[in-house]
C-alpha atoms as a PDB file:
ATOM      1  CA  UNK A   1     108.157  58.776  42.791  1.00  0.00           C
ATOM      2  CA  UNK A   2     106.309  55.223  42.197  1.00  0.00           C
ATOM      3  CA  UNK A   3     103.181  54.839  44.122  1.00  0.00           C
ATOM      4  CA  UNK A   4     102.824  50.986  42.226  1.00  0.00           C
ATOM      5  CA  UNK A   5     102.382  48.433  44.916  1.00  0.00           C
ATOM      6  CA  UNK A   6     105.066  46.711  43.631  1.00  0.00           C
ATOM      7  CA  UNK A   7     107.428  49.452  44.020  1.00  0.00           C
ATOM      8  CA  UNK A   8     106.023  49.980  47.484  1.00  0.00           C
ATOM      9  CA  UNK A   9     106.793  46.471  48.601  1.00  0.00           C
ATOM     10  CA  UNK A  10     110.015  46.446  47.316  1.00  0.00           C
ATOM     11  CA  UNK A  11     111.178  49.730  48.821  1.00  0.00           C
ATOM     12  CA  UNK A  12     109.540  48.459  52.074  1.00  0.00           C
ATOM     13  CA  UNK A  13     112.874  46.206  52.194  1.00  0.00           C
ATOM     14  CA  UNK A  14     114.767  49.023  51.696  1.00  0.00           C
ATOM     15  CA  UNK A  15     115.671  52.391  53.437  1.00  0.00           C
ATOM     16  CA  UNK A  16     114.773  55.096  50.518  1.00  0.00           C
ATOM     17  CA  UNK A  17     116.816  59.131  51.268  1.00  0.00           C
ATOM     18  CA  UNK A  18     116.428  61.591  48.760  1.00  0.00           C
ATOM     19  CA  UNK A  19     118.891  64.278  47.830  1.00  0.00           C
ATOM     20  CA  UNK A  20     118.505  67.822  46.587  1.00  0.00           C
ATOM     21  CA  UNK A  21     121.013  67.840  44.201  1.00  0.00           C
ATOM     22  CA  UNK A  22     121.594  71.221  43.655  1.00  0.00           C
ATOM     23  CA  UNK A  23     122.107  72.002  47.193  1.00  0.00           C
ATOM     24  CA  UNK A  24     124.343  68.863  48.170  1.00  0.00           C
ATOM     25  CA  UNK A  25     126.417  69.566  44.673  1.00  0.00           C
ATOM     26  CA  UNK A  26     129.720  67.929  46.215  1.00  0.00           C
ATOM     27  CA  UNK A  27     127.801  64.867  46.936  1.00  0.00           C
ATOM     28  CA  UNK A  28     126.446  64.391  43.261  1.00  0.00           C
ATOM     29  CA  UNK A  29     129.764  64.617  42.715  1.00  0.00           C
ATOM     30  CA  UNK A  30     131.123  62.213  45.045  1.00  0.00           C
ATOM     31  CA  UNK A  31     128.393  59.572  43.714  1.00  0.00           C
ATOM     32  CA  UNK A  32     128.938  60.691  39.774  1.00  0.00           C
ATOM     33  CA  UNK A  33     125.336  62.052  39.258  1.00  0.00           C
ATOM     34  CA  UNK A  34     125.059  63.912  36.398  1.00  0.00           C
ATOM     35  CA  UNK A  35     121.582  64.073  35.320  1.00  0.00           C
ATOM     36  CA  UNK A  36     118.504  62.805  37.222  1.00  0.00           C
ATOM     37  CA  UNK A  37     116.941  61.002  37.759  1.00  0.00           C
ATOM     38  CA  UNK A  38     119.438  58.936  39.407  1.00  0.00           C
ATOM     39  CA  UNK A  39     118.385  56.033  41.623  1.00  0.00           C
ATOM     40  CA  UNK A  40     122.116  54.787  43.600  1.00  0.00           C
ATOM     41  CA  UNK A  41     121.472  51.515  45.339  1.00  0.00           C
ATOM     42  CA  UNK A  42     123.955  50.558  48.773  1.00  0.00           C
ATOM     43  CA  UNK A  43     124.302  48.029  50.440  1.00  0.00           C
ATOM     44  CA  UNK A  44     124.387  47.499  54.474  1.00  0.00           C
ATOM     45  CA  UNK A  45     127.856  48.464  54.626  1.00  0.00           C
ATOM     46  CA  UNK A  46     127.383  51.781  52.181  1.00  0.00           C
ATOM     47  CA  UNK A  47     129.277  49.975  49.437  1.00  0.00           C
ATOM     48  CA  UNK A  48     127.583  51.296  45.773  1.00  0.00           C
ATOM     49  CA  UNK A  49     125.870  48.390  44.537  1.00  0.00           C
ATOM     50  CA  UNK A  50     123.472  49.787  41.478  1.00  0.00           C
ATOM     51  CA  UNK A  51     122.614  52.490  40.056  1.00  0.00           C
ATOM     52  CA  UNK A  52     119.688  53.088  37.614  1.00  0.00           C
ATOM     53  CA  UNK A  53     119.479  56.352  35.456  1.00  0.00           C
ATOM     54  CA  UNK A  54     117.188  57.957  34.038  1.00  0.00           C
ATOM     55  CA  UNK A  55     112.969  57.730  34.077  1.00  0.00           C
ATOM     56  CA  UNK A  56     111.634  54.367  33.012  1.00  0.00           C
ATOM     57  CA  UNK A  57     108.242  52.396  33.198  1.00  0.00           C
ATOM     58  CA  UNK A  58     107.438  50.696  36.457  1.00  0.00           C
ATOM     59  CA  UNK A  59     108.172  47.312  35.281  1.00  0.00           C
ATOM     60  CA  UNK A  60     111.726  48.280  34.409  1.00  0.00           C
ATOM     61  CA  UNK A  61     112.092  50.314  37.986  1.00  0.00           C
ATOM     62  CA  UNK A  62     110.236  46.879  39.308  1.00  0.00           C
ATOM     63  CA  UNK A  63     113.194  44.828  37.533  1.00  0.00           C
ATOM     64  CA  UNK A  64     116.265  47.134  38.709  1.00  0.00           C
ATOM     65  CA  UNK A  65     115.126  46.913  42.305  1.00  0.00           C
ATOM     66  CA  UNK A  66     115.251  43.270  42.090  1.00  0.00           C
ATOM     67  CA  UNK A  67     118.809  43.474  40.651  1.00  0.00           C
ATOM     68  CA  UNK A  68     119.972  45.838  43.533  1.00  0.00           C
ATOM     69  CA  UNK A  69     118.239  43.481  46.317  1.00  0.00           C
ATOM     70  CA  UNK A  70     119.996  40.538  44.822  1.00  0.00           C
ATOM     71  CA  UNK A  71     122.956  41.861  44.887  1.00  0.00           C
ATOM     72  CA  UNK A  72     123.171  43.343  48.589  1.00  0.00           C
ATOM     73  CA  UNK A  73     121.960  39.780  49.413  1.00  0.00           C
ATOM     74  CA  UNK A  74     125.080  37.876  47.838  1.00  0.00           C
ATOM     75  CA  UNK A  75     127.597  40.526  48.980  1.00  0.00           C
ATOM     76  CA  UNK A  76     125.394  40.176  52.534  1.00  0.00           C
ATOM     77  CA  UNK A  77     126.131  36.375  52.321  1.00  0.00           C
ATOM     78  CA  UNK A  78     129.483  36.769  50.891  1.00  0.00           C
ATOM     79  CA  UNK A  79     130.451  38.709  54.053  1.00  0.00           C
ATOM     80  CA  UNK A  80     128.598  36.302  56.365  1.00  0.00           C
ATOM     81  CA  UNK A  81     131.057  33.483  54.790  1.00  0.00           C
ATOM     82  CA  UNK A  82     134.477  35.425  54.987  1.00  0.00           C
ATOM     83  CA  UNK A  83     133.419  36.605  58.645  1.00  0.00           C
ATOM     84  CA  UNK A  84     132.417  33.150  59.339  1.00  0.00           C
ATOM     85  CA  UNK A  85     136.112  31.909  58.273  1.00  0.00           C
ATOM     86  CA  UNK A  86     137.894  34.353  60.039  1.00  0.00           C
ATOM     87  CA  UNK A  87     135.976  33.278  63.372  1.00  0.00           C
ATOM     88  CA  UNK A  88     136.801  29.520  63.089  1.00  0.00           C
ATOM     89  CA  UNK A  89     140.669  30.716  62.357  1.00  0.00           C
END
């Protein structure tokens, strides 16, 4: 785990679980982990939105988080639109 600051802030915005994999082997599975480490990013609705693999500097770790928070913000407002169309239907 990252104790940077900036990985702390970022995963502030975020809700972090970690899994044993060899004891939840069907869900490593499920996900397609097959080495680790393996960061999987979701968004709100539990749709995969990232994944990084692999151990990398904080700056790159930094850098991914800011992908995966980007993209549950456009699929976030991308929702917010269709739902927003379907209303005024």
């Amino acid at each position: 785990m990252f104790t940077s600051d900036k990985v702390v802030d970022l995963a502030s915005k975020m809700i972090s679980v970690k899994i044993d994999t060899d004891k939840n082997m069907k869900l490593a599975r499920r996900y397609g982990v097959e080495g680790l480490p393996t960061v999987i990013f979701f968004n709100e609705r539990g749709q995969k939105i990232h994944v990084v693999e692999g151990s990398m500097p904080v700056d790159a770790f930094v850098r991914e988080m800011k992908i995966a928070l980007g993209r549950a913000a456009s699929t976030a407002k991308k929702q917010q639109r269709a739902s927003g169309s379907a209303q005024s239907k």
